[in-house]
Protein backbone atom coordinates (compact mmCIF):
# COMPACT_ATOMS: atom_id res chain seq x y z
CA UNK A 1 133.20 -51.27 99.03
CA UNK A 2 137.06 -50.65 99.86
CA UNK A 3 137.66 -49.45 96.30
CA UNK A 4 134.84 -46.61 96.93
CA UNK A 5 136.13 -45.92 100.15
CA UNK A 6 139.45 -45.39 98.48
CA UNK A 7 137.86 -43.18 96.38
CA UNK A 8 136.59 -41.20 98.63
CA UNK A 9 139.48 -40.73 100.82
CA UNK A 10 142.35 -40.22 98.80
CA UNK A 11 142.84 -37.57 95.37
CA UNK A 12 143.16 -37.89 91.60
CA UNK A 13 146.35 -39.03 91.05
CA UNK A 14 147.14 -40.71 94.08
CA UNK A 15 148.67 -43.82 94.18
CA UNK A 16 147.68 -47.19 95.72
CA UNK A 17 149.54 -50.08 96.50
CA UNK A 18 147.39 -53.51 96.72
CA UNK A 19 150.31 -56.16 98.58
CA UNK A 20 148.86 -59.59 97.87
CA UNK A 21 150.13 -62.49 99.87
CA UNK A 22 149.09 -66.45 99.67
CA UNK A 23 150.19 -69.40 101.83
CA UNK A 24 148.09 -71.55 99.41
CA UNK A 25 145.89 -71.71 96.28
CA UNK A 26 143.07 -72.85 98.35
CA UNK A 27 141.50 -69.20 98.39
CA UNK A 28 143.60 -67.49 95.81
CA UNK A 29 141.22 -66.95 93.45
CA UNK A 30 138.52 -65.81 95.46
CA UNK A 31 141.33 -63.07 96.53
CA UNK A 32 142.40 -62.38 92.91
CA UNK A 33 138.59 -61.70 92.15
CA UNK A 34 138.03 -59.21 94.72
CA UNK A 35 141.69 -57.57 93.17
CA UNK A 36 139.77 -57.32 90.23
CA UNK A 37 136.80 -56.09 90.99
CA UNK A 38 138.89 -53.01 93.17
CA UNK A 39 140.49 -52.14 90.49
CA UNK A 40 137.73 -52.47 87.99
CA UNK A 41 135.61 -49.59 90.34
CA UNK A 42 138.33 -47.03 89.77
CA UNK A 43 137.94 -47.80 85.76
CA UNK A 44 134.38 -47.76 85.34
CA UNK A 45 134.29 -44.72 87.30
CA UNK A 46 137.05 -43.19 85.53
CA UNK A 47 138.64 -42.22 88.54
CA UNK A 48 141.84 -41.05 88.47
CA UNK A 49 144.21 -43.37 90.65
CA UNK A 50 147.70 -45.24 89.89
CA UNK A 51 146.90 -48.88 90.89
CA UNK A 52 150.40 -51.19 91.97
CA UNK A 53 150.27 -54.39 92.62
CA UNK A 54 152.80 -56.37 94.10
CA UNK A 55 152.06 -59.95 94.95
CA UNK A 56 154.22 -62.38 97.04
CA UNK A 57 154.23 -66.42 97.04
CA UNK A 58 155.08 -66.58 99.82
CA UNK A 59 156.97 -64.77 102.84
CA UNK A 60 159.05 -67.68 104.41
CA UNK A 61 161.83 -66.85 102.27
CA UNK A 62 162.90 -63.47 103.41
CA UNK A 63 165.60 -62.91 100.90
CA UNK A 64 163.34 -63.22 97.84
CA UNK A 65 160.57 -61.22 99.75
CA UNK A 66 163.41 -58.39 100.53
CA UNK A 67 165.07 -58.77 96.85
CA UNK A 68 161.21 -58.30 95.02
CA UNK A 69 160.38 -55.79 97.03
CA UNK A 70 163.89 -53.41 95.98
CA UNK A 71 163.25 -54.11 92.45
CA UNK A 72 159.76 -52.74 93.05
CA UNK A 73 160.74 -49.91 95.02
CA UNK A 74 163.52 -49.50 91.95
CA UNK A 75 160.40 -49.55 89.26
CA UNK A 76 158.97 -47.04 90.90
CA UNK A 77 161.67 -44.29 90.93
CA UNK A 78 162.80 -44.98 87.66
């Protein structure tokens, strides 16, 4: 339901940013199935979005949260 909502509010060519975050692997993969199936939707329907994903381990560690988000951000302009 979020991807069509997506759809629905936002244009062709748009870009969306899914931030993923886990403390543990307990529900990860209920998580990473739901990822799927969002970006899935905006496939089948041929629908014209650019889909990021940027996923953390966790965010205790500030430095490497900081350090993967800059090389993401650099990714992006480049």
């Amino acid at each position: 339901m979020s991807a069509q909502l997506l759809e629905l509010c936002t244009d062709p060519n748009d870009e969306l940013l899914i931030v993923q975050t886990r403390k543990t692997l307990e529900n990860y993969r209920a998580i990473s199935q739901r990822v799927v199936g969002f970006k899935d939707y905006f496939e089948k329907k041929k629908a014209k979005r650019n889909i990021h994903h940027l996923e953390f381990d966790n965010l205790i560690d500030l430095v490497k949260t900081k350090s993967k988000i800059k090389k993401f951000n650099l990714k992006q302009i480049h």
